[in-house]
Structures are given as structure tokens and as C-alpha cells.
Protein backbone atom coordinates (compact mmCIF):
# COMPACT_ATOMS: atom_id res chain seq x y z
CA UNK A 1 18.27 -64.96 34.65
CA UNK A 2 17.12 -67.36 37.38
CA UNK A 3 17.97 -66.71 41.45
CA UNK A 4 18.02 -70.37 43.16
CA UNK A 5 16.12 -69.70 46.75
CA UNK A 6 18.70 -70.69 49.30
CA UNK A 7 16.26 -72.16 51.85
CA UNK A 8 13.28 -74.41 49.47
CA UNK A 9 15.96 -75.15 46.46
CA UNK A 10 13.77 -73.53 43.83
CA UNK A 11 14.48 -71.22 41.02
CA UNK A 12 12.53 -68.00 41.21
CA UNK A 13 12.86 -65.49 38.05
CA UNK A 14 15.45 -62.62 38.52
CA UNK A 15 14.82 -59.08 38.38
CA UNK A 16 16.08 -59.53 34.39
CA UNK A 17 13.37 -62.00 33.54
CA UNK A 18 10.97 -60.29 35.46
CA UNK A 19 11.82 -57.24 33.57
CA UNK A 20 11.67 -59.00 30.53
CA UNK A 21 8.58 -60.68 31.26
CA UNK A 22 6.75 -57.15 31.76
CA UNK A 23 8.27 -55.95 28.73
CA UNK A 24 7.11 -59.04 26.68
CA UNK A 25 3.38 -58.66 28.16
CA UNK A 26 3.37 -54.83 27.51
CA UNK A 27 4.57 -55.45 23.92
CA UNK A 28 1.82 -58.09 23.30
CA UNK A 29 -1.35 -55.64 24.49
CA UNK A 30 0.57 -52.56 22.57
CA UNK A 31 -1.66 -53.11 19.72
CA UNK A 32 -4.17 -50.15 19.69
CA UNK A 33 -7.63 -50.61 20.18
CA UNK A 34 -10.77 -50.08 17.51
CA UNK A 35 -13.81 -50.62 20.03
CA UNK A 36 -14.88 -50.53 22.96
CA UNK A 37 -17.91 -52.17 24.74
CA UNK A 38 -19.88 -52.36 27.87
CA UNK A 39 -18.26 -50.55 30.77
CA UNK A 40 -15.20 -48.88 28.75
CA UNK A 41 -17.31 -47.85 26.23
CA UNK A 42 -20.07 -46.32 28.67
CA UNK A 43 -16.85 -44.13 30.16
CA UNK A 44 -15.75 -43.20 26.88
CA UNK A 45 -19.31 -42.26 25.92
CA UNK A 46 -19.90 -40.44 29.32
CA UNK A 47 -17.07 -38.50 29.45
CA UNK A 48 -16.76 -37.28 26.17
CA UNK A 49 -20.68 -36.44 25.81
CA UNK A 50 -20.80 -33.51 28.34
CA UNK A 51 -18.66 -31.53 26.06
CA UNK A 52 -21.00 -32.99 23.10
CA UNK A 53 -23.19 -30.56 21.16
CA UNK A 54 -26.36 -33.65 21.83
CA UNK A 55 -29.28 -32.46 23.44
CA UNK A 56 -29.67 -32.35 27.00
CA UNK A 57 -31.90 -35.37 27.80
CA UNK A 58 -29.55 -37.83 25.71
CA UNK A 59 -26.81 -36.13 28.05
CA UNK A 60 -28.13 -36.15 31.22
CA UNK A 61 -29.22 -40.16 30.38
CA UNK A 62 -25.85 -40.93 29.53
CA UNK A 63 -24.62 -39.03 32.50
CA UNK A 64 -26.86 -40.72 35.06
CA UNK A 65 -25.94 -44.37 33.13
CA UNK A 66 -22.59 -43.35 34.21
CA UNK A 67 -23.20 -43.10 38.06
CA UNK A 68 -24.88 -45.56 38.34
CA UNK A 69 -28.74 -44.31 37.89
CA UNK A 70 -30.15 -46.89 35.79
CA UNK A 71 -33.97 -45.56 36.26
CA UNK A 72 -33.22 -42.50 34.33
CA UNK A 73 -36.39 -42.32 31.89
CA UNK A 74 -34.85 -42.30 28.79
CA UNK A 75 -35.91 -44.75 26.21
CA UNK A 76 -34.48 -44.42 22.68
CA UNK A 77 -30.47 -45.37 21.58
CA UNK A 78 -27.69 -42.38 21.98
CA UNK A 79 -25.34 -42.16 20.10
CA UNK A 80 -21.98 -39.66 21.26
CA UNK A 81 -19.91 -39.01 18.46
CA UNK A 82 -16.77 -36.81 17.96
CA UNK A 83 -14.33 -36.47 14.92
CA UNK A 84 -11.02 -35.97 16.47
CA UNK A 85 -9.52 -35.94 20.27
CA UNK A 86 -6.06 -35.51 21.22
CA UNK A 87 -4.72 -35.60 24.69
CA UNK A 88 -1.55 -34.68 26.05
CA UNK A 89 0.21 -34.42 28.93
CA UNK A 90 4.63 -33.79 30.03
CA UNK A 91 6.71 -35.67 32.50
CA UNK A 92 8.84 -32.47 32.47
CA UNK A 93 6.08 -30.32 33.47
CA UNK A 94 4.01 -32.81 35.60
CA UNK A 95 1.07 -30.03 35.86
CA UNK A 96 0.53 -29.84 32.15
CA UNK A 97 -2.58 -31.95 30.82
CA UNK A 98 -4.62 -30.79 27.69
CA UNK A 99 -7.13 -32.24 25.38
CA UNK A 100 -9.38 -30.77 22.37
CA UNK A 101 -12.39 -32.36 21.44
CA UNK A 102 -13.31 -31.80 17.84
CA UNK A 103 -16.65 -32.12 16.58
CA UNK A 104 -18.50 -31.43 13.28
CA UNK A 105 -19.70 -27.79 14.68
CA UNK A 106 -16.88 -27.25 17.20
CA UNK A 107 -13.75 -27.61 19.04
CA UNK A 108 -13.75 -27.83 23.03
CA UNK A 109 -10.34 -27.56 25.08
CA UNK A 110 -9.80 -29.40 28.53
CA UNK A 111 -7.04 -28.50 30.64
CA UNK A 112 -6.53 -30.08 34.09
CA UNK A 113 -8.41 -32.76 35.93
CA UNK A 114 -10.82 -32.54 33.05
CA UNK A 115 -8.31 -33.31 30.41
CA UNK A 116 -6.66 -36.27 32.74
CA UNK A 117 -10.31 -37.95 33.11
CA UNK A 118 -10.53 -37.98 29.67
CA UNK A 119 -6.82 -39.44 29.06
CA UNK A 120 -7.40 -41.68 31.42
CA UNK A 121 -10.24 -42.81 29.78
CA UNK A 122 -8.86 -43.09 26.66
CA UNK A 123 -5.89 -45.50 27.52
CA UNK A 124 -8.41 -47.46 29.45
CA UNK A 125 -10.14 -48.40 26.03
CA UNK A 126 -6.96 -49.73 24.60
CA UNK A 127 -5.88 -45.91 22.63
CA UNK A 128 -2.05 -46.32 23.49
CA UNK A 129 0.01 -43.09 24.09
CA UNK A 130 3.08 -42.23 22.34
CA UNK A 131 6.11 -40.35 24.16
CA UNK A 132 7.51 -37.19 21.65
CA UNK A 133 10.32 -35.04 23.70
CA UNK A 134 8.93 -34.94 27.28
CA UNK A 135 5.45 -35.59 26.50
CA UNK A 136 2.76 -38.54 26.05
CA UNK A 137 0.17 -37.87 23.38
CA UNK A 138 -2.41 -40.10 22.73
CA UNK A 139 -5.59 -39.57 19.95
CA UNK A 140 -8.42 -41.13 17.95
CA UNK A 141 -10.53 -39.98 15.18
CA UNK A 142 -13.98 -40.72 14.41
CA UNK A 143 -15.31 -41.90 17.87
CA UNK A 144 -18.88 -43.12 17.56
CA UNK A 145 -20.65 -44.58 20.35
CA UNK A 146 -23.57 -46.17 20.83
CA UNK A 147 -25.59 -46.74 23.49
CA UNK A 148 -29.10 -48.70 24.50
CA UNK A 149 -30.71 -47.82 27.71
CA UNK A 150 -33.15 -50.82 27.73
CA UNK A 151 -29.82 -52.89 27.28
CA UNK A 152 -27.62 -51.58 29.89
CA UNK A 153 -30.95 -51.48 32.41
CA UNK A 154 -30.84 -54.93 32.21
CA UNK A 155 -27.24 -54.44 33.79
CA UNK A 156 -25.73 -57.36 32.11
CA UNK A 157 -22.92 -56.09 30.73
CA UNK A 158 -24.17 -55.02 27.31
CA UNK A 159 -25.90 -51.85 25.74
CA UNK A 160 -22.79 -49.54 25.23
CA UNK A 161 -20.31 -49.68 22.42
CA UNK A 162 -17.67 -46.89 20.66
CA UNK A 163 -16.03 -47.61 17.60
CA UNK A 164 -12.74 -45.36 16.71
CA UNK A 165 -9.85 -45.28 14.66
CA UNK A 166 -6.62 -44.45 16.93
CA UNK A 167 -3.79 -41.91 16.26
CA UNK A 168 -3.33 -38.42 17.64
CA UNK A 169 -1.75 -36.49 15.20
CA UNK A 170 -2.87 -32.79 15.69
């Protein structure tokens, strides 16, 4: 539907097509992501390794990579790895937010701000969430990131990449 702009004579897009439009662009980027590289996959990486049973330097590397702190001596690749997460959160009960973090020797639960940095996250590197009676739920399995300080010190763009497979059943 098409409104005709009473003052220049031109046809501007209705509320309909606009709709429509949004809908049409939505639908095309609903196809869920595998990967992830440079800056998503750094967040991904980041957020997920300080629940990661890594070591501490690989840790505190990727966290300084993440703020910025590209001096951090830390020379070999990292790689952050996780087997399953799940996130959830309600629009009926807008304080609920949850996520578990499986790993080969462990499970970690988020709740709160926690749990929405790492939803956030997610949908940022293409995971798409899926509505179920009041609730968005979105998952991946088998989350493997990579990432190579010398690369992103060069701060090109490169050095960090996740691979995943999406879906969040429980």
C-alpha cells in the first residue's frame, strides 16, 4: 500500500509495506548462523570463557582481548570450547533470564545480567531465538572458538573465530 504525499506528488510506502518490508528483511537473515569471526566471535569467546574450565592465563588473555588490552603477553592460540548452551528468558515475567553452560567436566548456571550478556551475545552471532508459551529460548551445541593473539594484535579485524551448530533444545 502506497500513501501519495500531498505537497511533492510522490508515493511514499504505507505503514503495510513498511510492515511488510521489515517482515520480508527479518525472514531473509532468519537463517541461523554456523560461525562467527572477528569481533562476534571474540564476544562469544570472551563471554563464554570466564565460566570455562581453561586455565587462567588463556582466560585472563581472552578477557583483556575483550576490553580492549591488546598488550596482554600471551602468545600461543586459545581455543574456548563448550558442548551445549541454552538461554532463556519470558515476556510474561520480564525479570526471568537463565542460561547453562555445559561443558565436558561441568555445567554452570547464569541467572540475571549474566545470563542476558550471554543471550545477547548469542543472537548477535546470528543463533536465532525461538518463542515457546511466553518465553524466547535460544541454543547451540558444540561451540569451538578459536583465537590468535598475534592476529588480533595486529587489530585488523582477524584472529578470532567460533564455529557452532545452533538449536537449544534442553
Amino acid at each position: 500500500m502506497s500513501i501519495t504525499d500531498r505537497e511533492t506528488g510522490t508515493m511514499r510506502a504505507g505503514p503495510l509495506a513498511a510492515l511488510t518490508f521489515f517482515l520480508a528483511i527479518s525472514d531473509a537473515g532468519a537463517a541461523t548462523a554456523t560461525s562467527a569471526s572477528g569481533s562476534t566471535a571474540l564476544a562469544l569467546a570472551a563471554v563464554v570463557a570466564q565460566y570455562s574450565p581453561i586455565a587462567a592465563a588463556p582466560k585472563r588473555a581472552v578477557a583483556s582481548f575483550f576490553k580492549g588490552d591488546t598488550i596482554f603477553p600471551y602468545g600461543g592460540k586459545i581455543s574456548v570450547t563448550a558442548d551445549k548452551i541454552v538461554c532463556r528468558t519470558s515476556n510474561v515475567d520480564i525479570t526471568s533470564r537463565s542460561c547453562d553452560i555445559i561443558f565436558k567436566i561441568g555445567k554452570h548456571a547464569l541467572k540475571g545480567r549474566e545470563a542476558n550478556e550471554l543471550f545477547a551475545t548469542m543472537l548477535m552471532a546470528g543463533i536465532t531465538a525461538e518463542g515457546a508459551a511466553g518465553s524466547n529460548i535460544a541454543g547451540l551445541s558444540k561451540l569451538n572458538c578459536t583465537l590468535e593473539p598475534k592476529v588480533i594484535k595486529q587489530k585488523a579485524g582477524g584472529g578470532a573465530d567460533c564455529s557452532f551448530e545452533p538449536g537449544n533444545q534442553p
